[in-house]
C-alpha atoms as a PDB file:
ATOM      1  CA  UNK A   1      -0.187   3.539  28.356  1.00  0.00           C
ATOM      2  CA  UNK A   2      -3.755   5.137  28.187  1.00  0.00           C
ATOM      3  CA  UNK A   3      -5.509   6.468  30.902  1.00  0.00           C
ATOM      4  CA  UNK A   4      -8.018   3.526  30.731  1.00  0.00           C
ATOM      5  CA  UNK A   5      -5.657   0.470  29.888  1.00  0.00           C
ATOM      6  CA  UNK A   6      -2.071  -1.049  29.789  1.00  0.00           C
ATOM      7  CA  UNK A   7      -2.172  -1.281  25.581  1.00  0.00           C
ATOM      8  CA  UNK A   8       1.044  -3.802  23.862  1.00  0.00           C
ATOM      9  CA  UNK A   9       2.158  -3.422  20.460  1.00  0.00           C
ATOM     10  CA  UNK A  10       3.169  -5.921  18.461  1.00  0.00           C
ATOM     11  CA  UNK A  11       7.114  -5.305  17.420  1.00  0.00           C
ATOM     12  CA  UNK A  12       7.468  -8.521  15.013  1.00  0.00           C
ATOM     13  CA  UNK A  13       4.302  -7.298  12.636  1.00  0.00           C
ATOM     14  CA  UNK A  14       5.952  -4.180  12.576  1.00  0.00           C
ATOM     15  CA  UNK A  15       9.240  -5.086  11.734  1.00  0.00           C
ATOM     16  CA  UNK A  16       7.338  -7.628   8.824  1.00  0.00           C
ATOM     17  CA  UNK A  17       5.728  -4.926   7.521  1.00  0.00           C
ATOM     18  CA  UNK A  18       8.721  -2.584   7.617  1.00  0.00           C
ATOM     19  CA  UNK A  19      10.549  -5.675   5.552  1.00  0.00           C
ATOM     20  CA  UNK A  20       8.329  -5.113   2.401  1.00  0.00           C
ATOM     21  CA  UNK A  21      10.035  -1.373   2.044  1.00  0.00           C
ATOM     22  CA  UNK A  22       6.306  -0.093   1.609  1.00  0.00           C
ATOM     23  CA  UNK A  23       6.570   1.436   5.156  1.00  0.00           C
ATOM     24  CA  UNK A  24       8.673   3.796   7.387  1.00  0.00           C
ATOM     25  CA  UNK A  25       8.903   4.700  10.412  1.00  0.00           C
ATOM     26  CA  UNK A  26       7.849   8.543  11.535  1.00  0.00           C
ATOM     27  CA  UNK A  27      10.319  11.500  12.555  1.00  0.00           C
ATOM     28  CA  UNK A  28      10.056  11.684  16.252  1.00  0.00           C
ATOM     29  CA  UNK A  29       9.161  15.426  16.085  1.00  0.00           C
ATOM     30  CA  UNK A  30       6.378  14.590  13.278  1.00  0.00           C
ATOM     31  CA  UNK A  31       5.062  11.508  16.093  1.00  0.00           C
ATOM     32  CA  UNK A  32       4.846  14.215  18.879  1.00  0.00           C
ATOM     33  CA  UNK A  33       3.028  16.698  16.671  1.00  0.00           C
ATOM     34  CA  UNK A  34       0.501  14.181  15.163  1.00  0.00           C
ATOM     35  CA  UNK A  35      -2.779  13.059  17.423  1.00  0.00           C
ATOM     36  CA  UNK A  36      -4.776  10.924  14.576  1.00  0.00           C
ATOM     37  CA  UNK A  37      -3.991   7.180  16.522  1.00  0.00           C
ATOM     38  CA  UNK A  38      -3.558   8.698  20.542  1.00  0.00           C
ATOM     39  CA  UNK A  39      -7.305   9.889  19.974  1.00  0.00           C
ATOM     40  CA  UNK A  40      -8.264   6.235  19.408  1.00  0.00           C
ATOM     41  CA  UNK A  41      -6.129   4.662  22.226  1.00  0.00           C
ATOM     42  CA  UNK A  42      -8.540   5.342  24.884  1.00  0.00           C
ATOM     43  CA  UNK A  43     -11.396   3.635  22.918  1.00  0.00           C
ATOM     44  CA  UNK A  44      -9.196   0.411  21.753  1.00  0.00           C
ATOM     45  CA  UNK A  45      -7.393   0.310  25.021  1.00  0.00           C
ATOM     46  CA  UNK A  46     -11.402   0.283  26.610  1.00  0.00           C
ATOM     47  CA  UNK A  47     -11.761  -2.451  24.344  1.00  0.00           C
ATOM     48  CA  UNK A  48      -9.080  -4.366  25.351  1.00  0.00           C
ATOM     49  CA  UNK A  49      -9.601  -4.403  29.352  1.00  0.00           C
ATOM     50  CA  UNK A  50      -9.755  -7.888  30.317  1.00  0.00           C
ATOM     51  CA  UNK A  51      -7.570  -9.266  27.731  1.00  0.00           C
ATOM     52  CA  UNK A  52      -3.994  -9.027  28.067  1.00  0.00           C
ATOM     53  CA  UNK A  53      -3.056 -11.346  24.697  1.00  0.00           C
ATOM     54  CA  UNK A  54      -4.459  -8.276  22.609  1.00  0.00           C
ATOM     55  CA  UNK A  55      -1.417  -6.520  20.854  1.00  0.00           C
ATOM     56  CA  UNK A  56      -1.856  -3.426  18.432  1.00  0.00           C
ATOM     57  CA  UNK A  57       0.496  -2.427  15.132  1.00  0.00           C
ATOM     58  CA  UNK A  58      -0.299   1.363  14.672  1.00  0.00           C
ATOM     59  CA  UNK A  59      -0.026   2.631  10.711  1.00  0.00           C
ATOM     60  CA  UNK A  60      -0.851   5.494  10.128  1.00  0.00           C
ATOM     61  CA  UNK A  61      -1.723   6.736   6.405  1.00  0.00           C
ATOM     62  CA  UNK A  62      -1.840   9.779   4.724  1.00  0.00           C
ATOM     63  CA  UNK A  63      -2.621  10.539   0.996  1.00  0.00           C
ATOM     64  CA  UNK A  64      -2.379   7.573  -1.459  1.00  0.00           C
ATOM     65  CA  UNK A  65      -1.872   7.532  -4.962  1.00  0.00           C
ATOM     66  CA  UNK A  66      -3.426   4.235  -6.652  1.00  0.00           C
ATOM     67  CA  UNK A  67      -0.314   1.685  -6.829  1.00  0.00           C
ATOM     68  CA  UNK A  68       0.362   2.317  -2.883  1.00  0.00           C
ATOM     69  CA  UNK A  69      -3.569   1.627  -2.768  1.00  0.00           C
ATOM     70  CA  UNK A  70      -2.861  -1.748  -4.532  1.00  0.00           C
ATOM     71  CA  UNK A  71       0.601  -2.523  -2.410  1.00  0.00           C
ATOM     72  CA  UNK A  72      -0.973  -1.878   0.644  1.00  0.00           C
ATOM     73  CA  UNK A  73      -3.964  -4.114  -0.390  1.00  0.00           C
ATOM     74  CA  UNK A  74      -1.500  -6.741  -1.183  1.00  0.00           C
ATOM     75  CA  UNK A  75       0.275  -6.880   2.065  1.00  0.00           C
ATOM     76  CA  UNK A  76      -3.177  -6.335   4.620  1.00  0.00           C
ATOM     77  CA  UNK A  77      -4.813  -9.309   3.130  1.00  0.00           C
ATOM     78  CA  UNK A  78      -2.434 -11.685   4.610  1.00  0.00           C
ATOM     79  CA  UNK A  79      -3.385 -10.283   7.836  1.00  0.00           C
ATOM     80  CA  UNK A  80      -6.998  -9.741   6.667  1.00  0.00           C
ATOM     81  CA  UNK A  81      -7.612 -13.361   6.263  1.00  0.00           C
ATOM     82  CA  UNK A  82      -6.574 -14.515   9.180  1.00  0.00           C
ATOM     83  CA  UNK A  83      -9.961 -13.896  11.771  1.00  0.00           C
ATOM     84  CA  UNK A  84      -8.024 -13.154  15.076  1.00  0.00           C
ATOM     85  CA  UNK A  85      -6.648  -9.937  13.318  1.00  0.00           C
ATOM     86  CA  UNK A  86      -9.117  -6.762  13.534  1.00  0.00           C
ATOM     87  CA  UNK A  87      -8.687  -3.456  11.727  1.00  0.00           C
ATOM     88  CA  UNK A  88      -9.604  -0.454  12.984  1.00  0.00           C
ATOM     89  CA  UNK A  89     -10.272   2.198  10.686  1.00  0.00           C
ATOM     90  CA  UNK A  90     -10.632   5.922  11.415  1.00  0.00           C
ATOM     91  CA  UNK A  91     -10.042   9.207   8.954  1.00  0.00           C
ATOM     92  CA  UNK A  92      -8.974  12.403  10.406  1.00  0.00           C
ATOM     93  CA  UNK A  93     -11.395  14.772   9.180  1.00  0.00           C
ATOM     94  CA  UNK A  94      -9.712  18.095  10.657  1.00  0.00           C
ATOM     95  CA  UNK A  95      -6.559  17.111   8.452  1.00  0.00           C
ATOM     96  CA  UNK A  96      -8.889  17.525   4.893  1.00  0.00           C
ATOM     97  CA  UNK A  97      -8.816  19.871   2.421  1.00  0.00           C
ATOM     98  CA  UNK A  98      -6.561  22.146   0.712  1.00  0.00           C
ATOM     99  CA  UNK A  99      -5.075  23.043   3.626  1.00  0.00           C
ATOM    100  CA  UNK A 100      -3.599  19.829   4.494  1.00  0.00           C
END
């Protein structure tokens, strides 16, 4: 829940995506420590106000090498192609660098 909306997430894309073995699911401690998708739930769930069909499937992605670039190509453009999906893409700047 955000302070602006009621937000649902969509179990059954998740559990798809989970079947290709590309993705896993986060260590609760590592989910309570990480902010990157809570700071864009207030925006998405604005967004969403006024329409209750809207569901959202929350990746979060860190570092990349090339082949998981191509995989994870692979798999979003099923979803990509279909018009009633949208992406939203944000980078966590204060996560960059050697430090991170």
């Amino acid at each position: 829940m955000s302070v602006v909306h009621s937000v649902h997430f969509e179990f059954a894309v998740n559990d798809e995506l989970r079947a290709t073995r590309q993705f896993d699911l986060m260590d609760r401690s590592d989910e309570e420590a990480e902010h990157s998708i809570e700071m864009q739930m207030p925006f998405i769930a604005k967004i969403m106000e006024g329409n209750p069909n809207l569901t959202i499937i929350p990746i979060l992605v860190g570092s990349l090498t090339l082949p998981k670039q191509q995989a994870y190509g692979k798999i979003f453009a099923n979803y990509l192609e279909n018009p009633r999906n949208l992406f939203v893409i944000s980078s966590d700047f204060c996560h960059w660098g050697e430090l991170h």
